[in-house]
Protein backbone atom coordinates (compact mmCIF):
# COMPACT_ATOMS: atom_id res chain seq x y z
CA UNK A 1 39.91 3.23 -2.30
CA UNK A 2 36.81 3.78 -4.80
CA UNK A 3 34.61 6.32 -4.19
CA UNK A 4 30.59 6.25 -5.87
CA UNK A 5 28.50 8.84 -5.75
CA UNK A 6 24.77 8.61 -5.14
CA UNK A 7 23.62 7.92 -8.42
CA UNK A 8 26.39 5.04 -8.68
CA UNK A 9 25.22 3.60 -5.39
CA UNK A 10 21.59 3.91 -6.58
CA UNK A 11 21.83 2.46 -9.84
CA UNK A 12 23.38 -0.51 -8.09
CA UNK A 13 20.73 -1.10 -5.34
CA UNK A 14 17.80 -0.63 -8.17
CA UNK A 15 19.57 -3.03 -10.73
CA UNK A 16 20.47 -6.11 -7.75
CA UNK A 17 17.74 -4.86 -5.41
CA UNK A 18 17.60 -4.62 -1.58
CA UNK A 19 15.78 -6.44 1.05
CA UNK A 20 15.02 -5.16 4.51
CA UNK A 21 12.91 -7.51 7.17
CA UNK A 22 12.39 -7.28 10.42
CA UNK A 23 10.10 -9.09 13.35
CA UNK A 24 8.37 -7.29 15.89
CA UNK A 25 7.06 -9.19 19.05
CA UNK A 26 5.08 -7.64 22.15
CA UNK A 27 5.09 -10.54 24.83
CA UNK A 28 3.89 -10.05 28.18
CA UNK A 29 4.36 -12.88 30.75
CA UNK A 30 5.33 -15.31 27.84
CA UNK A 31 2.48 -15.08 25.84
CA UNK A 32 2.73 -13.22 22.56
CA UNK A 33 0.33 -10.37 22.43
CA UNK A 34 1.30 -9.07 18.85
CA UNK A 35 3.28 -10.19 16.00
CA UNK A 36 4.52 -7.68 12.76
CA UNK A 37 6.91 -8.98 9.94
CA UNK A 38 7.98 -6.30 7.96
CA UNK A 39 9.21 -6.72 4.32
CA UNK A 40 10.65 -4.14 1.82
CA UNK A 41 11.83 -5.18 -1.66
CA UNK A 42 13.49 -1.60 -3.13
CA UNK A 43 14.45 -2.96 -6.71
CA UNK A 44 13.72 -1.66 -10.05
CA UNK A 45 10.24 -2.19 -12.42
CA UNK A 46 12.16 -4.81 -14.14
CA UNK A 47 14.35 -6.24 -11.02
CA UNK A 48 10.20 -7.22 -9.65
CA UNK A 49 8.94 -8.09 -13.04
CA UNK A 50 12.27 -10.19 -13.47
CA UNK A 51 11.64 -12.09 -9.39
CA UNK A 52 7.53 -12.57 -9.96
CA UNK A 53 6.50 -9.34 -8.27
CA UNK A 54 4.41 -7.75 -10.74
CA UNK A 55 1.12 -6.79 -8.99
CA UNK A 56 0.57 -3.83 -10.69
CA UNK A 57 0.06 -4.82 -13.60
CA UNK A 58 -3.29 -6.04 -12.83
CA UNK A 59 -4.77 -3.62 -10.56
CA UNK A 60 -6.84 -0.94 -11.99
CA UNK A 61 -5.40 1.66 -9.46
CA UNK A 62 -1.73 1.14 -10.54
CA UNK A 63 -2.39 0.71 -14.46
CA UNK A 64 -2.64 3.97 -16.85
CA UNK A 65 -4.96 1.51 -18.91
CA UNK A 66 -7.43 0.90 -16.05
CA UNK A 67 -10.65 1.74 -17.21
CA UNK A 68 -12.13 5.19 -15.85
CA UNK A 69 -15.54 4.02 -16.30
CA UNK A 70 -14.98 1.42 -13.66
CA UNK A 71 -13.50 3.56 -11.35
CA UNK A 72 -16.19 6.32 -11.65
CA UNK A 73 -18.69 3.62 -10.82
CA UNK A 74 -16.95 1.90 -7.85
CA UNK A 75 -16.30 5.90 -6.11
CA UNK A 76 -20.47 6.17 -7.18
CA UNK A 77 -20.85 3.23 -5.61
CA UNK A 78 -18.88 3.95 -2.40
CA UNK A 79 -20.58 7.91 -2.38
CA UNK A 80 -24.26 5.99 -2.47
CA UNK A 81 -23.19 3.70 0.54
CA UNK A 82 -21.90 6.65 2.52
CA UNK A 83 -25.34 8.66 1.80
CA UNK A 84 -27.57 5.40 2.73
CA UNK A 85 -25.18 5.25 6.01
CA UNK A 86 -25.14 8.37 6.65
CA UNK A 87 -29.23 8.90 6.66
CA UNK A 88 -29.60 5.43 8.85
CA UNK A 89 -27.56 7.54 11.48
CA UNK A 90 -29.14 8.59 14.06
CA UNK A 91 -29.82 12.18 14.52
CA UNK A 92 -27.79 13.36 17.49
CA UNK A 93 -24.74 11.45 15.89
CA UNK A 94 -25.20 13.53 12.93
CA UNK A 95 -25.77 17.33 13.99
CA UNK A 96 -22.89 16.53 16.49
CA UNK A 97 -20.42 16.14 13.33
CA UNK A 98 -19.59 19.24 12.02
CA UNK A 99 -19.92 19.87 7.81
């Protein structure tokens, strides 16, 4: 009998990677009300690079290279839609929401 320890055990699932699915179904009277699949890949950076999953590599958010400029502007953006949405509100809805 072999025994591993965590680290062996992780270092195995991160280097041949996991998958977990699973279905969820909410039928009532034989028609199907709602339907989840559920996916979860637990690998390592190069495991995902290595099967095609690399979607960080692109996205702004995820990258240390993103550019802050663009990501100042889009939150500037998102503050002067909140402000313009905020002031077509009407009264009552805003003195009921506390600061």
């Amino acid at each position: 009998m072999q025994s591993s320890t965590l680290s062996d055990v992780l270092e195995r699932v991160l280097d041949k990677g996991i998958v977990i699915a699973g279905d969820i179904k909410i039928k009532l009277v034989d028609i199907e009300l709602l339907s989840i699949q559920i996916r979860l890949v637990i690998c390592s950076v190069d495991k995902a690079k290595e099967m095609g999953m690399d979607w960080w590599v692109n996205n702004p958010v995820f990258c240390s290279q993103a550019p802050q400029g663009q990501l100042e502007a889009s939150l500037s953006r998102i503050d002067e839609r909140l402000a313009r949405l905020e002031a077509s509100a009407p009264r009552e809805a805003r003195e009921a929401v506390p600061a």
